[in-house]
PDB file of N, CA and C in Angstrom:
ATOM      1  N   UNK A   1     -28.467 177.840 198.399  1.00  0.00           N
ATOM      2  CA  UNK A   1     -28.702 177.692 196.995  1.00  0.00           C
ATOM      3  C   UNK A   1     -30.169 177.419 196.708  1.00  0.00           C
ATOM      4  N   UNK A   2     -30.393 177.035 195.548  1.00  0.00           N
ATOM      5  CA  UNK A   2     -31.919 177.219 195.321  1.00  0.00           C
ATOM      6  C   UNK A   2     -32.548 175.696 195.782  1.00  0.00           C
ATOM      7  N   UNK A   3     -31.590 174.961 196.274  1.00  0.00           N
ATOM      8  CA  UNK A   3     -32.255 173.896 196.831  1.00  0.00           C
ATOM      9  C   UNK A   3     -32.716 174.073 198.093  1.00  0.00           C
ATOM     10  N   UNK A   4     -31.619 174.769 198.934  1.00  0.00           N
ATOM     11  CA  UNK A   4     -32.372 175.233 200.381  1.00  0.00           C
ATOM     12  C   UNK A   4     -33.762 175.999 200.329  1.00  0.00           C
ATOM     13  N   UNK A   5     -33.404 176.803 199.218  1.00  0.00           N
ATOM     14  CA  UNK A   5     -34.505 177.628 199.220  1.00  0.00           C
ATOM     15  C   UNK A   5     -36.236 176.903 199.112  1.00  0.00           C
ATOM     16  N   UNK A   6     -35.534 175.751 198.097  1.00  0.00           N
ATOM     17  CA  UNK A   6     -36.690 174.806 197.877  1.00  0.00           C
ATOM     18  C   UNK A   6     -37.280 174.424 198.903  1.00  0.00           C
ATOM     19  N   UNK A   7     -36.644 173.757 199.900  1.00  0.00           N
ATOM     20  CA  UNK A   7     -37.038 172.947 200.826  1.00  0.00           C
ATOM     21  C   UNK A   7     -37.422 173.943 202.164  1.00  0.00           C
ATOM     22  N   UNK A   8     -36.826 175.451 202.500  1.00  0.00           N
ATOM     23  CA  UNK A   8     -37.614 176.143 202.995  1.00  0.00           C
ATOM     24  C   UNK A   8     -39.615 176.496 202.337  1.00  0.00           C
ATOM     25  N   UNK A   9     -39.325 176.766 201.521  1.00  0.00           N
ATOM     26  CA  UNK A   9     -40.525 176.892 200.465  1.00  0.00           C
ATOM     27  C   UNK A   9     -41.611 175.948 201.196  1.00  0.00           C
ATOM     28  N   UNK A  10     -40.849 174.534 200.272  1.00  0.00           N
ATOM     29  CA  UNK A  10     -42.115 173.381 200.768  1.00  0.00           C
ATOM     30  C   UNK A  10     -42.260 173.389 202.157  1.00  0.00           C
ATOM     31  N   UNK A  11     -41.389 173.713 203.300  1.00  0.00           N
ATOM     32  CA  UNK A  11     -41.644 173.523 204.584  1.00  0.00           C
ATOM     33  C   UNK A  11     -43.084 174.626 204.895  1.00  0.00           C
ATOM     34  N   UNK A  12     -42.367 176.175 204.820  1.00  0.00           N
ATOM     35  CA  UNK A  12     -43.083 176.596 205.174  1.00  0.00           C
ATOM     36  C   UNK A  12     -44.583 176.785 204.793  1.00  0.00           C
ATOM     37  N   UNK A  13     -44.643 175.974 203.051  1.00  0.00           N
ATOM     38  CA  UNK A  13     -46.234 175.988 202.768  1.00  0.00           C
ATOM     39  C   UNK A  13     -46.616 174.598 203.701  1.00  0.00           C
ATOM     40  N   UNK A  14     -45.961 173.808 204.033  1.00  0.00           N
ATOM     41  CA  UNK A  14     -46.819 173.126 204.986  1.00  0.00           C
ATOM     42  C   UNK A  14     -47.289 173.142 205.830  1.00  0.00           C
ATOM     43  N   UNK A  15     -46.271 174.046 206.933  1.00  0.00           N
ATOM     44  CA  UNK A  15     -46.731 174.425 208.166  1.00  0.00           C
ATOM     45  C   UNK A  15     -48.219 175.627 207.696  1.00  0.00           C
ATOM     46  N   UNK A  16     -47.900 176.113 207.007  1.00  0.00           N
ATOM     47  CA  UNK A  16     -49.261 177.168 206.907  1.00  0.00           C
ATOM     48  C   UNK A  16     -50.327 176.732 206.003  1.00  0.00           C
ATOM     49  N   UNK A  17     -50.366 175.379 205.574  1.00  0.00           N
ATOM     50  CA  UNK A  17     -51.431 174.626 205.632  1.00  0.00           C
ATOM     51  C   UNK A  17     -52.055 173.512 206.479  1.00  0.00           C
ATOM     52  N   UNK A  18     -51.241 173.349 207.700  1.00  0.00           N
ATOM     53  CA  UNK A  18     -51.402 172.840 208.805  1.00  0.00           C
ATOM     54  C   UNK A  18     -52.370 173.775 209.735  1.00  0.00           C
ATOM     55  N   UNK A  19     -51.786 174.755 209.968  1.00  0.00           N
ATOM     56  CA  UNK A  19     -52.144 175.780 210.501  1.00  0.00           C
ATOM     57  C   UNK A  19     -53.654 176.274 210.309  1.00  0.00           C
ATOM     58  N   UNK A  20     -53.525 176.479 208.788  1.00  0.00           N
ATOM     59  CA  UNK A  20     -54.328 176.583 208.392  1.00  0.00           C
ATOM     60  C   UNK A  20     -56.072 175.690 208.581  1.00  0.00           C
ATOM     61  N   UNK A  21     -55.632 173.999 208.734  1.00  0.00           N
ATOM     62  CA  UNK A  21     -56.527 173.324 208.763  1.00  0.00           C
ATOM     63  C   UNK A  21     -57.123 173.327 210.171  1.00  0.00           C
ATOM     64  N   UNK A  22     -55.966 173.297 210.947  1.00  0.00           N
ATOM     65  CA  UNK A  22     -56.220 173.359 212.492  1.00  0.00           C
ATOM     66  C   UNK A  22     -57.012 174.700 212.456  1.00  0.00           C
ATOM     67  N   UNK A  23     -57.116 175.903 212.274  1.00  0.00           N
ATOM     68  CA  UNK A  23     -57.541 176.897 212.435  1.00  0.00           C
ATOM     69  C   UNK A  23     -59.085 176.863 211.969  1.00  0.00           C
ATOM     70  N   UNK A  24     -58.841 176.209 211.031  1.00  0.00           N
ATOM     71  CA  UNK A  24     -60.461 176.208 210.306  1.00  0.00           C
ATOM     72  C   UNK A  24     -61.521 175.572 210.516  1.00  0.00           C
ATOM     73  N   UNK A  25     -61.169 173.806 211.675  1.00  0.00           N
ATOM     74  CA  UNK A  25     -61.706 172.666 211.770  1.00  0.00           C
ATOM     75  C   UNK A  25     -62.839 173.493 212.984  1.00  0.00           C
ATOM     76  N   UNK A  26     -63.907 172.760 211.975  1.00  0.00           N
ATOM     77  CA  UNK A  26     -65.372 172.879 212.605  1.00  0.00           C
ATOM     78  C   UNK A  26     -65.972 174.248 212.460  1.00  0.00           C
ATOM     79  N   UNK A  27     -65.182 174.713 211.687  1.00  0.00           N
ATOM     80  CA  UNK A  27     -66.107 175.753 210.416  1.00  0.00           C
ATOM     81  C   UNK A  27     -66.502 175.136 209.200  1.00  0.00           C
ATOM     82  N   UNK A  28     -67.053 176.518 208.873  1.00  0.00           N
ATOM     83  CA  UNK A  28     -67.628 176.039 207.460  1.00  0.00           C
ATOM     84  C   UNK A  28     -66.627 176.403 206.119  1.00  0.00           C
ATOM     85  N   UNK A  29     -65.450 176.780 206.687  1.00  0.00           N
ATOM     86  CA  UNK A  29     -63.991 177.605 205.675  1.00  0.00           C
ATOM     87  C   UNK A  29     -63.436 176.449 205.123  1.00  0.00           C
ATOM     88  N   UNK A  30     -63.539 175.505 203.600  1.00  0.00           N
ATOM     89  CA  UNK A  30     -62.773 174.869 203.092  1.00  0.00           C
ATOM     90  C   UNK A  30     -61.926 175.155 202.451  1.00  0.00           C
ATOM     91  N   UNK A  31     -61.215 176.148 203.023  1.00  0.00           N
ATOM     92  CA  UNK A  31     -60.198 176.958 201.634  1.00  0.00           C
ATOM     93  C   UNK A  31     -58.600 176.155 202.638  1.00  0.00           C
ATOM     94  N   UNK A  32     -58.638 175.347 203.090  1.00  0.00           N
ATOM     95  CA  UNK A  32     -56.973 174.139 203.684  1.00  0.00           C
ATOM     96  C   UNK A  32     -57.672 173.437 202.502  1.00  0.00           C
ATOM     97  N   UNK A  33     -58.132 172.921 202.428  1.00  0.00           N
ATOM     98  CA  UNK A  33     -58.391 171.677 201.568  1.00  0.00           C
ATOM     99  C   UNK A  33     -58.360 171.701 200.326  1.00  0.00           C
ATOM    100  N   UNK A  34     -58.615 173.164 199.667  1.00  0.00           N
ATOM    101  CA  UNK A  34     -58.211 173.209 198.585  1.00  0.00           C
ATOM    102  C   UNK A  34     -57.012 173.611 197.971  1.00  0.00           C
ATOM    103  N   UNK A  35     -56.051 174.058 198.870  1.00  0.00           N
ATOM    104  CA  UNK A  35     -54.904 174.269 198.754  1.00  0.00           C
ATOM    105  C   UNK A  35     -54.055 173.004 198.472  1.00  0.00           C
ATOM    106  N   UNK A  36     -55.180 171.616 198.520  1.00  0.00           N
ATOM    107  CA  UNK A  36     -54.289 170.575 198.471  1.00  0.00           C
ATOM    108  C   UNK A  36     -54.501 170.108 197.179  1.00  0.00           C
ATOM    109  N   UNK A  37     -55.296 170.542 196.475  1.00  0.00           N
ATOM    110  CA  UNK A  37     -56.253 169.775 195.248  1.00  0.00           C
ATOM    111  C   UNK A  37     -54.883 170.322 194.095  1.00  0.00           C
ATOM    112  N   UNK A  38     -55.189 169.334 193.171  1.00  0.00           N
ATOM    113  CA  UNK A  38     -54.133 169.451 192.160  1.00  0.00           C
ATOM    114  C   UNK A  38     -54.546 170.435 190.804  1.00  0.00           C
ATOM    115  N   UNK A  39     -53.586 171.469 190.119  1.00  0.00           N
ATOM    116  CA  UNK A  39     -54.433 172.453 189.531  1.00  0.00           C
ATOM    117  C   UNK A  39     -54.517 171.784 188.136  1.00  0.00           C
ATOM    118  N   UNK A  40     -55.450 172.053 187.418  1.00  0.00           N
ATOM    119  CA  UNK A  40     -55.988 171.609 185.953  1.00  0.00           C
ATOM    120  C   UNK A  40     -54.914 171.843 184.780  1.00  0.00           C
ATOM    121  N   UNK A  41     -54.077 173.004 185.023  1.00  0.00           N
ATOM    122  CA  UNK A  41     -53.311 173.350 184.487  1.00  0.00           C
ATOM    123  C   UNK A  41     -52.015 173.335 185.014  1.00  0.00           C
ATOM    124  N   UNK A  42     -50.601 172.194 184.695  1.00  0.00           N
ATOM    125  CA  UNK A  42     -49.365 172.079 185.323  1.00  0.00           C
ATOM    126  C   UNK A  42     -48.905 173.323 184.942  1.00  0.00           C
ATOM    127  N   UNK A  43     -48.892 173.952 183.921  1.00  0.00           N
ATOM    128  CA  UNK A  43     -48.245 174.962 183.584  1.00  0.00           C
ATOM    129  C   UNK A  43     -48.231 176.380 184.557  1.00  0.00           C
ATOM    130  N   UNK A  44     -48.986 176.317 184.357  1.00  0.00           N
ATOM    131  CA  UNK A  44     -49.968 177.557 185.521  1.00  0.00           C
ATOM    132  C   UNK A  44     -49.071 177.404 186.900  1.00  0.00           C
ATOM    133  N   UNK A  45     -49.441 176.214 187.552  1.00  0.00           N
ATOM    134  CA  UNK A  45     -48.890 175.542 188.694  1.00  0.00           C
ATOM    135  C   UNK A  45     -47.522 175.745 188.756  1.00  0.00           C
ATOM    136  N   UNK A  46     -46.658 174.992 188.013  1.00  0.00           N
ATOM    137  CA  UNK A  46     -45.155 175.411 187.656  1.00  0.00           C
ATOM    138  C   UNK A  46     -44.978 176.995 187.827  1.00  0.00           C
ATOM    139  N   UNK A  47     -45.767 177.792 187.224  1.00  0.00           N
ATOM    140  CA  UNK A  47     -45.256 179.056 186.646  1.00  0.00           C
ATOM    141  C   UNK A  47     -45.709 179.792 188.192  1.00  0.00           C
ATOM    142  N   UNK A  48     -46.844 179.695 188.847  1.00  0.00           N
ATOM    143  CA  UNK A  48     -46.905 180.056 190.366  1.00  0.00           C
ATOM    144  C   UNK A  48     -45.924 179.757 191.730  1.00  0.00           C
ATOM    145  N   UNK A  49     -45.406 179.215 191.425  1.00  0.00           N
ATOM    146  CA  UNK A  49     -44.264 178.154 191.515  1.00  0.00           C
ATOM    147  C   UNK A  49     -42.931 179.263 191.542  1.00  0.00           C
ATOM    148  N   UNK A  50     -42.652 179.092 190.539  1.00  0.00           N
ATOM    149  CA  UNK A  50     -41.326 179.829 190.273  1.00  0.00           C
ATOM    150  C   UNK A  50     -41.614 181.226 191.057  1.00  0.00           C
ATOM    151  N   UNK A  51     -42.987 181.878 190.825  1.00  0.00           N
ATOM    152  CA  UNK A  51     -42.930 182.831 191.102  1.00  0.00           C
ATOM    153  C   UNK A  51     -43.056 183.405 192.523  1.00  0.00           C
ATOM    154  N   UNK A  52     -43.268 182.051 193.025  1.00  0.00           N
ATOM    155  CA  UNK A  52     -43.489 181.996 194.771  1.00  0.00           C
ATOM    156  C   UNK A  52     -42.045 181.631 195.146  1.00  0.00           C
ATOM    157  N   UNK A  53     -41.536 180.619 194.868  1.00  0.00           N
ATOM    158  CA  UNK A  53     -39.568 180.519 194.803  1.00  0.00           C
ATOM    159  C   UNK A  53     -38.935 181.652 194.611  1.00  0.00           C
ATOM    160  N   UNK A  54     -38.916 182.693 194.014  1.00  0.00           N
ATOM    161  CA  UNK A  54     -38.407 183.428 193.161  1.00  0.00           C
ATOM    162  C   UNK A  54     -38.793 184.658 194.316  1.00  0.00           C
ATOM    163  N   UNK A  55     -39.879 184.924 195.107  1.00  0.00           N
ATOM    164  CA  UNK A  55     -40.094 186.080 195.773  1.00  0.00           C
ATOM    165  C   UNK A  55     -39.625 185.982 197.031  1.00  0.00           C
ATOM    166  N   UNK A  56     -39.722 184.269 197.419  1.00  0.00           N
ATOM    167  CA  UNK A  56     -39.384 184.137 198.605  1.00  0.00           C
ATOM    168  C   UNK A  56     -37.132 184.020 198.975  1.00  0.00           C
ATOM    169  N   UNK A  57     -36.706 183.688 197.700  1.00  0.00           N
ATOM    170  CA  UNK A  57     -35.465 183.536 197.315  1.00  0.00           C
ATOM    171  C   UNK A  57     -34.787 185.294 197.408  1.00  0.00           C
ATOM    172  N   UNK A  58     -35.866 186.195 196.912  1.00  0.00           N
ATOM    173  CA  UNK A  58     -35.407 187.945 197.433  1.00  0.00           C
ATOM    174  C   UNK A  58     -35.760 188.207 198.382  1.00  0.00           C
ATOM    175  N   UNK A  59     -36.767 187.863 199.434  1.00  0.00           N
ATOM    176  CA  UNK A  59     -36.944 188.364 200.600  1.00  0.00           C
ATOM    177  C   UNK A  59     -35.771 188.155 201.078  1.00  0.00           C
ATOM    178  N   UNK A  60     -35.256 186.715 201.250  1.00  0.00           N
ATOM    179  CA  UNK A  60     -34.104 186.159 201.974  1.00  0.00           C
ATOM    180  C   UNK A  60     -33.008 186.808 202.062  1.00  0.00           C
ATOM    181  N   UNK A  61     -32.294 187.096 200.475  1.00  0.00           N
ATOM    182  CA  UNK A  61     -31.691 188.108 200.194  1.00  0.00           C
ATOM    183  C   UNK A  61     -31.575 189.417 200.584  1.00  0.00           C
ATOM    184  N   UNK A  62     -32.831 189.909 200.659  1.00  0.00           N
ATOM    185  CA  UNK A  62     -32.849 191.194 201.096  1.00  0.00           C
ATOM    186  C   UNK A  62     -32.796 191.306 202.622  1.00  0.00           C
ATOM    187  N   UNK A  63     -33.201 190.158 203.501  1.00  0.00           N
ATOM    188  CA  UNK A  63     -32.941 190.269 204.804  1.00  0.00           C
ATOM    189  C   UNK A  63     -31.631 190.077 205.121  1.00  0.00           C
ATOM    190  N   UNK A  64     -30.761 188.939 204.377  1.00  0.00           N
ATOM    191  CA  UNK A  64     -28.996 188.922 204.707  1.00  0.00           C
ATOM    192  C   UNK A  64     -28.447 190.366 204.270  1.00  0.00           C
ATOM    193  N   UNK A  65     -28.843 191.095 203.098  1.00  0.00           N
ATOM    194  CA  UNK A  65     -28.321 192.205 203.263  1.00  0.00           C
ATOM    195  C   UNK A  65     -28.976 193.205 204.269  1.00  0.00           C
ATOM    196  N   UNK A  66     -29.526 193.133 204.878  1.00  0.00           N
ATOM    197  CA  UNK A  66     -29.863 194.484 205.955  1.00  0.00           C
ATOM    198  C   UNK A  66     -29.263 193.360 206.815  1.00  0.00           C
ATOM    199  N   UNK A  67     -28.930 192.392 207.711  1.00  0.00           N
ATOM    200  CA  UNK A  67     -28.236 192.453 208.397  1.00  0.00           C
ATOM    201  C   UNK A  67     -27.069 192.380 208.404  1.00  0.00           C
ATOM    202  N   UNK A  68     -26.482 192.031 206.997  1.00  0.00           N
ATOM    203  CA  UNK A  68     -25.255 192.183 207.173  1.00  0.00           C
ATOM    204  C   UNK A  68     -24.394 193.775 207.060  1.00  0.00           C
ATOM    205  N   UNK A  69     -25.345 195.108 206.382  1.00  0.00           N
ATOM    206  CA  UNK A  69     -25.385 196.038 206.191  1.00  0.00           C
ATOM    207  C   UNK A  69     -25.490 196.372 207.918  1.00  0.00           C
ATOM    208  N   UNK A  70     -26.183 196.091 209.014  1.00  0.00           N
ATOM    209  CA  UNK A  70     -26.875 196.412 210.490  1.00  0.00           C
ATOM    210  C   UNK A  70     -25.042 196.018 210.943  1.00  0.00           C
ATOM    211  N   UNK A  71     -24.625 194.854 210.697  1.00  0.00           N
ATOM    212  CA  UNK A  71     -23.692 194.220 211.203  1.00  0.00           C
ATOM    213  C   UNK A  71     -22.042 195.364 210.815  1.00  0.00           C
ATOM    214  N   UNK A  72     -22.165 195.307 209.370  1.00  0.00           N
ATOM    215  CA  UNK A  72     -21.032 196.310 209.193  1.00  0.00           C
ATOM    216  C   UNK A  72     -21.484 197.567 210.197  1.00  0.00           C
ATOM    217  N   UNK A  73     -22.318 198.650 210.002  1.00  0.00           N
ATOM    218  CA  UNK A  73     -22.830 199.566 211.298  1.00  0.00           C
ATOM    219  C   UNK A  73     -22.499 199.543 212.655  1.00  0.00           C
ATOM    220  N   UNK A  74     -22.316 198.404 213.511  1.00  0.00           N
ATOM    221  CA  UNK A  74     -22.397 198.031 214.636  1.00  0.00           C
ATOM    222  C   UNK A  74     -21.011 197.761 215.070  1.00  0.00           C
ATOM    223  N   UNK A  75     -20.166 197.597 213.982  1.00  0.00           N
ATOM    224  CA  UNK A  75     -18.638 197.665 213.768  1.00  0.00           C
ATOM    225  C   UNK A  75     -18.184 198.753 214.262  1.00  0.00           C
TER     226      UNK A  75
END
């Protein structure tokens, strides 16, 4: 449900701002750090939001149906 989905979401933006920081430390690339900064506009934020929930909520979808589509096939 859209709560799993939630909590996949927040996971995986963490790990790839982890990643991210580890990758970058002892360059001159501050773009981890600003991924943490809070945006000027909640609205904006919210609305990037949904729309990052919302794409990652059809990928998902679209991967249970090709395997469950692979799975009927294999029948």
């Amino acid at each position: 449900g859209p709560r799993v989905v939630h909590v996949v979401y927040r996971f995986a933006r963490y790990v790839m701002i982890e990643k991210m920081r580890k990758l970058s430390k002892g360059s001159a690339i501050p773009f981890a750090e600003a991924l943490l900064w809070k945006p000027k506009d909640i609205y904006i934020a919210k609305a990037r939001h949904r729309v990052a929930c919302n794409k990652l909520l059809q990928s998902l979808q679209r991967e249970a149906f090709v395997i469950q589509e692979y799975k009927k096939k294999t029948r």
